[in-house]
Protein backbone atom coordinates (compact mmCIF):
# COMPACT_ATOMS: atom_id res chain seq x y z
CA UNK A 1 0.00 0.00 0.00
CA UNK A 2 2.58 2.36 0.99
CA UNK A 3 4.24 1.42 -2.20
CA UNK A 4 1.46 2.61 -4.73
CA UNK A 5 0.94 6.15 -2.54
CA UNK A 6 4.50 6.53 -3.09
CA UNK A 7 4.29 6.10 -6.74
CA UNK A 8 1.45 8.21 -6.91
CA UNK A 9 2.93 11.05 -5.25
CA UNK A 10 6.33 10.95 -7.03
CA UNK A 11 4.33 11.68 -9.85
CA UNK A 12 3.11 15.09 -8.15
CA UNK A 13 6.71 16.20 -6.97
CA UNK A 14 5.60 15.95 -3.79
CA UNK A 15 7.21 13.02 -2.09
CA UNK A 16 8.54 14.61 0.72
CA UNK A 17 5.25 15.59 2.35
CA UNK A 18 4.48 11.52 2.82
CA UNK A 19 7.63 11.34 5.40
CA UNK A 20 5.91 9.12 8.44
CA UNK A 21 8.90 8.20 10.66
CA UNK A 22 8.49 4.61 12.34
CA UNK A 23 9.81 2.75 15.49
CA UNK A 24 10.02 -0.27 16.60
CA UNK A 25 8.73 0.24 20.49
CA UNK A 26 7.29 -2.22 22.35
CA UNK A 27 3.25 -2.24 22.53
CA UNK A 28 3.92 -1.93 26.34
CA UNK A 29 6.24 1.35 25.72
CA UNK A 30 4.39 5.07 26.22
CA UNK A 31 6.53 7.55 24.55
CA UNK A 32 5.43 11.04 24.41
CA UNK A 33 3.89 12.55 21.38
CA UNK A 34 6.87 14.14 18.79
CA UNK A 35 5.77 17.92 18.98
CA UNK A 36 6.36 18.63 15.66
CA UNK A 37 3.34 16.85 14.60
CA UNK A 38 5.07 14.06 12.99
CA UNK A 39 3.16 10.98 13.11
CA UNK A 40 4.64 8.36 14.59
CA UNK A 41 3.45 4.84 14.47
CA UNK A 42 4.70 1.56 16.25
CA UNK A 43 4.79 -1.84 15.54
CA UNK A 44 1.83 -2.57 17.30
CA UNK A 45 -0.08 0.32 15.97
CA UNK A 46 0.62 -0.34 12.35
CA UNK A 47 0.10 -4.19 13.09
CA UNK A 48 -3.70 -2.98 14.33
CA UNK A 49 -4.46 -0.08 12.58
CA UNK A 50 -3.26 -1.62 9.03
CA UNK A 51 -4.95 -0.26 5.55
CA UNK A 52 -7.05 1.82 7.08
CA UNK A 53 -4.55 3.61 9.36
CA UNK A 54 -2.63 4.39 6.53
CA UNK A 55 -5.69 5.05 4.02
CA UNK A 56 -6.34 8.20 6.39
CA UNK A 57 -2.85 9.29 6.05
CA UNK A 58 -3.18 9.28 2.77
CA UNK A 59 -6.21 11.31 2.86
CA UNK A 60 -4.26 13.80 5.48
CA UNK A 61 -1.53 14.40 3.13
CA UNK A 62 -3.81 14.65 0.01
CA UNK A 63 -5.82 17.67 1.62
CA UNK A 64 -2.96 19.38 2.36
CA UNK A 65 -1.59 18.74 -1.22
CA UNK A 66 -4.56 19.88 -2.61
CA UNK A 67 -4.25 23.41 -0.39
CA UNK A 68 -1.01 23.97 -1.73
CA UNK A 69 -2.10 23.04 -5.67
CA UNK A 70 -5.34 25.44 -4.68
CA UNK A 71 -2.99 28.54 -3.79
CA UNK A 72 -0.63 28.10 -6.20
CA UNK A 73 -2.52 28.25 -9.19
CA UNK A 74 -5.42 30.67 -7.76
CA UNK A 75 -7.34 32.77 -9.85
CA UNK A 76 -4.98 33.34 -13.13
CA UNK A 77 -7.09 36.33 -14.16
CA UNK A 78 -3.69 38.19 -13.83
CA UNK A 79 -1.92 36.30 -16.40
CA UNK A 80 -5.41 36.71 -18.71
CA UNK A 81 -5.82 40.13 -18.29
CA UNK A 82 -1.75 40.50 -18.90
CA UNK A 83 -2.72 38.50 -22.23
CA UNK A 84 -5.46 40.59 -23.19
CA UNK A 85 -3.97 43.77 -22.89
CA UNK A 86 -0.81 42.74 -25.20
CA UNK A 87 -3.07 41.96 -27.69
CA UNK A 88 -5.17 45.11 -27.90
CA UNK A 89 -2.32 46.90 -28.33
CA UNK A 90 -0.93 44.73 -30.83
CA UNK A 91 -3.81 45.24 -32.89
CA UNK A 92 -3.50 49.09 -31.89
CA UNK A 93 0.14 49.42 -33.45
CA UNK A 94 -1.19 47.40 -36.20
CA UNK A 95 -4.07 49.50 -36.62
CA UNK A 96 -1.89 52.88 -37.17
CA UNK A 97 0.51 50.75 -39.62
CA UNK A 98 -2.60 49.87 -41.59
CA UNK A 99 -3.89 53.35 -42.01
CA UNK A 100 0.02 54.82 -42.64
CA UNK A 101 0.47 52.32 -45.48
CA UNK A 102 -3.19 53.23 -46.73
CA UNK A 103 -2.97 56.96 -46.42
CA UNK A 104 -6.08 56.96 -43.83
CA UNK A 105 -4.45 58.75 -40.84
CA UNK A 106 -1.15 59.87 -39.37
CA UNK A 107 0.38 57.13 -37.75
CA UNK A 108 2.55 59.66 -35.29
CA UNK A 109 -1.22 60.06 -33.74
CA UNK A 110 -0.60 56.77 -32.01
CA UNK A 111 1.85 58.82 -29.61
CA UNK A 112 0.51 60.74 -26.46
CA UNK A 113 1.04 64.12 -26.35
CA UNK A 114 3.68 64.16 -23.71
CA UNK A 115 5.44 61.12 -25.64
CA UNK A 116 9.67 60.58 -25.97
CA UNK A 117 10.81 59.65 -28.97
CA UNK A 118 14.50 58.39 -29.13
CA UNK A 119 16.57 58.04 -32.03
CA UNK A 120 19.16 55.70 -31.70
CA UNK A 121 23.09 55.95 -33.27
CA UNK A 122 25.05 58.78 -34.76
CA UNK A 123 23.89 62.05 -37.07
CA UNK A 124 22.08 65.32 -36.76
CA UNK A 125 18.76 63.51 -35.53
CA UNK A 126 19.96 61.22 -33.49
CA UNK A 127 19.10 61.82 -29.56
CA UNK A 128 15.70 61.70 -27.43
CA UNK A 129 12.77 64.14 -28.25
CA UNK A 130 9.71 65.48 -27.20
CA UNK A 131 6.22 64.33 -29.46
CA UNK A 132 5.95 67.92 -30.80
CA UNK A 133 9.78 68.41 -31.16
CA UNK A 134 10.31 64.86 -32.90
CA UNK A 135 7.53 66.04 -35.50
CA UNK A 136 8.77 69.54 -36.05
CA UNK A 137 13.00 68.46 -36.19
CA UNK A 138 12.75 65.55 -38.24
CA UNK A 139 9.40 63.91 -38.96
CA UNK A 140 8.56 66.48 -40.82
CA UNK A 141 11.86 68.14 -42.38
CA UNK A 142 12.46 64.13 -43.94
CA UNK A 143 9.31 64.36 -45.62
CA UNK A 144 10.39 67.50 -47.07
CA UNK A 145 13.21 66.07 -48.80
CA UNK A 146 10.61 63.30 -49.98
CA UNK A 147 8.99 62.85 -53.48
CA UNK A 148 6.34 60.39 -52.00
CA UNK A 149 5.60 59.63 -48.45
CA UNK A 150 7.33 56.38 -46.99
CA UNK A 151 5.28 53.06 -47.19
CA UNK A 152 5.17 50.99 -44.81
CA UNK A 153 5.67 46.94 -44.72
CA UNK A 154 5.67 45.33 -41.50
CA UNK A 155 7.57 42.16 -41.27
CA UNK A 156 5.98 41.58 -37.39
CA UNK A 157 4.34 43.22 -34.14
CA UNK A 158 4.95 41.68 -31.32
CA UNK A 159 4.27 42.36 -27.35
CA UNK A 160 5.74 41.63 -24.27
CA UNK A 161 3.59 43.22 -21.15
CA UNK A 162 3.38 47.41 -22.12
CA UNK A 163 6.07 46.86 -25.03
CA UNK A 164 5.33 46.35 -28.34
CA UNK A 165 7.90 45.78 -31.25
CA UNK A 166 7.53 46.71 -34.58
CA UNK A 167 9.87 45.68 -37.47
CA UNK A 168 9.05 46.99 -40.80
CA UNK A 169 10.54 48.01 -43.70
CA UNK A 170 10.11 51.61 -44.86
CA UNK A 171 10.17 52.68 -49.01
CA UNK A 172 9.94 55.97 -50.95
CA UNK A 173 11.53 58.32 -53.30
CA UNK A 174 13.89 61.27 -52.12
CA UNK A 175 13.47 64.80 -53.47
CA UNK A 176 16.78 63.76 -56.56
CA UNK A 177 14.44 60.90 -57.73
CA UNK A 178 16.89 58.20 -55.80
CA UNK A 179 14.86 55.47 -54.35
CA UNK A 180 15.05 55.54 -50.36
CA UNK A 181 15.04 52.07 -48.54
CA UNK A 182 15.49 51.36 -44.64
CA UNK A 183 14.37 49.11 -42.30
CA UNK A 184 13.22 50.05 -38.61
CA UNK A 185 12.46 48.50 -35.29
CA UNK A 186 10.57 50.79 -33.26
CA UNK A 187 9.69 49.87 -29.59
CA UNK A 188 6.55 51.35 -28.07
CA UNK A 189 5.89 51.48 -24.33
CA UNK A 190 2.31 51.73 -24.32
CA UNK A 191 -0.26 52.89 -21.74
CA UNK A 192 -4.21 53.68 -22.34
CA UNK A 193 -3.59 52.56 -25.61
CA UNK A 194 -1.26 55.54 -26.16
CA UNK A 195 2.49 55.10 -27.02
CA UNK A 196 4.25 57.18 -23.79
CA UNK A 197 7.54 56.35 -25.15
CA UNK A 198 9.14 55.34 -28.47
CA UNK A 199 12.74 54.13 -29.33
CA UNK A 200 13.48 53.87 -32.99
CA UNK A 201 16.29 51.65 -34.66
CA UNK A 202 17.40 52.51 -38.20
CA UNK A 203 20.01 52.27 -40.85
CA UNK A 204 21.50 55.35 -40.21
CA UNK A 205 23.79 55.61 -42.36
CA UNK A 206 20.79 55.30 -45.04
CA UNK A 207 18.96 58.28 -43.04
CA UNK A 208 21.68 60.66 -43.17
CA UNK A 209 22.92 60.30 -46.22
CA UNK A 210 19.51 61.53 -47.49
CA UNK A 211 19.37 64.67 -45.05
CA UNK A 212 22.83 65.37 -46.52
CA UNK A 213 22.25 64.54 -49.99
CA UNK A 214 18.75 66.19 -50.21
CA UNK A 215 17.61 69.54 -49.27
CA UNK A 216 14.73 69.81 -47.93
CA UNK A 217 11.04 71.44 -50.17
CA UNK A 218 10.44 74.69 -48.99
């Protein structure tokens, strides 16, 4: 019997709670109660109490399994609601790409007004801006030294808690009829389903050379 509750609980990682120390006293010895709790059963006892002795054991240690299974995987709504927000603003980000690439809206509407928007690497744009300030120093002078607007193709969104990733690949024609190619990864942290803070990855060698090569349309 002990046997097949062993193998059962092995299976639950949970072995250890089934310790029940034994001795070999005399039926005739009275030896105080352990005060740990531990039960402790002699010869004579297990000779008496048998199956069912150890059936109730069994049943001991099961409900106190059970209380630690029940408390360690309470309500996930958590890990759901984590889940659920992720993908709302997936589709969000997704949402703004869609209507960029289809000339429906302004996709620099996705950011709040008191967003930061950080270039990364070397050149004249590089560095950390203010929403207004990113769209006035270089949103706004590259699309001056544009023929057409920049499509967008996204390769993949993808979110981890308030951080979504977008990697895309950006396409247009500069201002000397060149063709201008890059492709981006733009992280936005996102809150109220508002970016609050963007960090853009670029070829920027690619970028500058067109702010450099290009003057901007009055």
């Amino acid at each position: 019997m002990i046997h097949r509750l062993g193998q059962v609980l092995i299976g639950t990682g949970l072995m250890g709670l089934l310790a029940v120390p034994a001795t070999t006293k005399a039926p005739t010895d009275q030896a105080d109660s352990p005060s740990d709790g531990t039960v402790v059963l002699s010869t004579h006892d297990a000779v008496v109490c048998g199956d069912r002795c150890l059936m109730q054991l069994s049943l001991d240690r099961s409900s106190a399994i059970a209380d630690v299974v029940q408390v360690r995987q309470s309500n996930p709504a958590g890990v759901q609601d984590t889940e659920m927000i992720e993908q709302r603003n997936k589709a969000i980000v997704q949402q703004y790409f869609d209507g960029w690439r289809n000339g429906d809206s302004n996709f620099f509407d996705l950011l709040a007004p008191e967003a930061t928007w950080t270039i990364t690497g070397t050149g004249a744009t590089a560095g950390t801006y203010r929403k207004q300030a990113f769209l006035d120093q270089v949103v706004n002078p590259t699309s001056a030294r544009l023929s057409t607007p920049i499509v967008p193709t996204v390769r993949g969104i993808w979110a981890d808690g308030d951080m979504v990733i977008a990697l895309w690949d950006g396409e247009a024609t500069a201002g000397d009829g060149r063709p201008y190619r890059n492709t981006y990864t733009w992280y936005f942290r996102m809150q109220d389903g508002k970016a609050i803070e963007a960090i853009a990855f670029l070829d920027m060698q690619e970028f500058n050379d067109l702010w450099i090569r290009v003057s901007p349309r009055n």
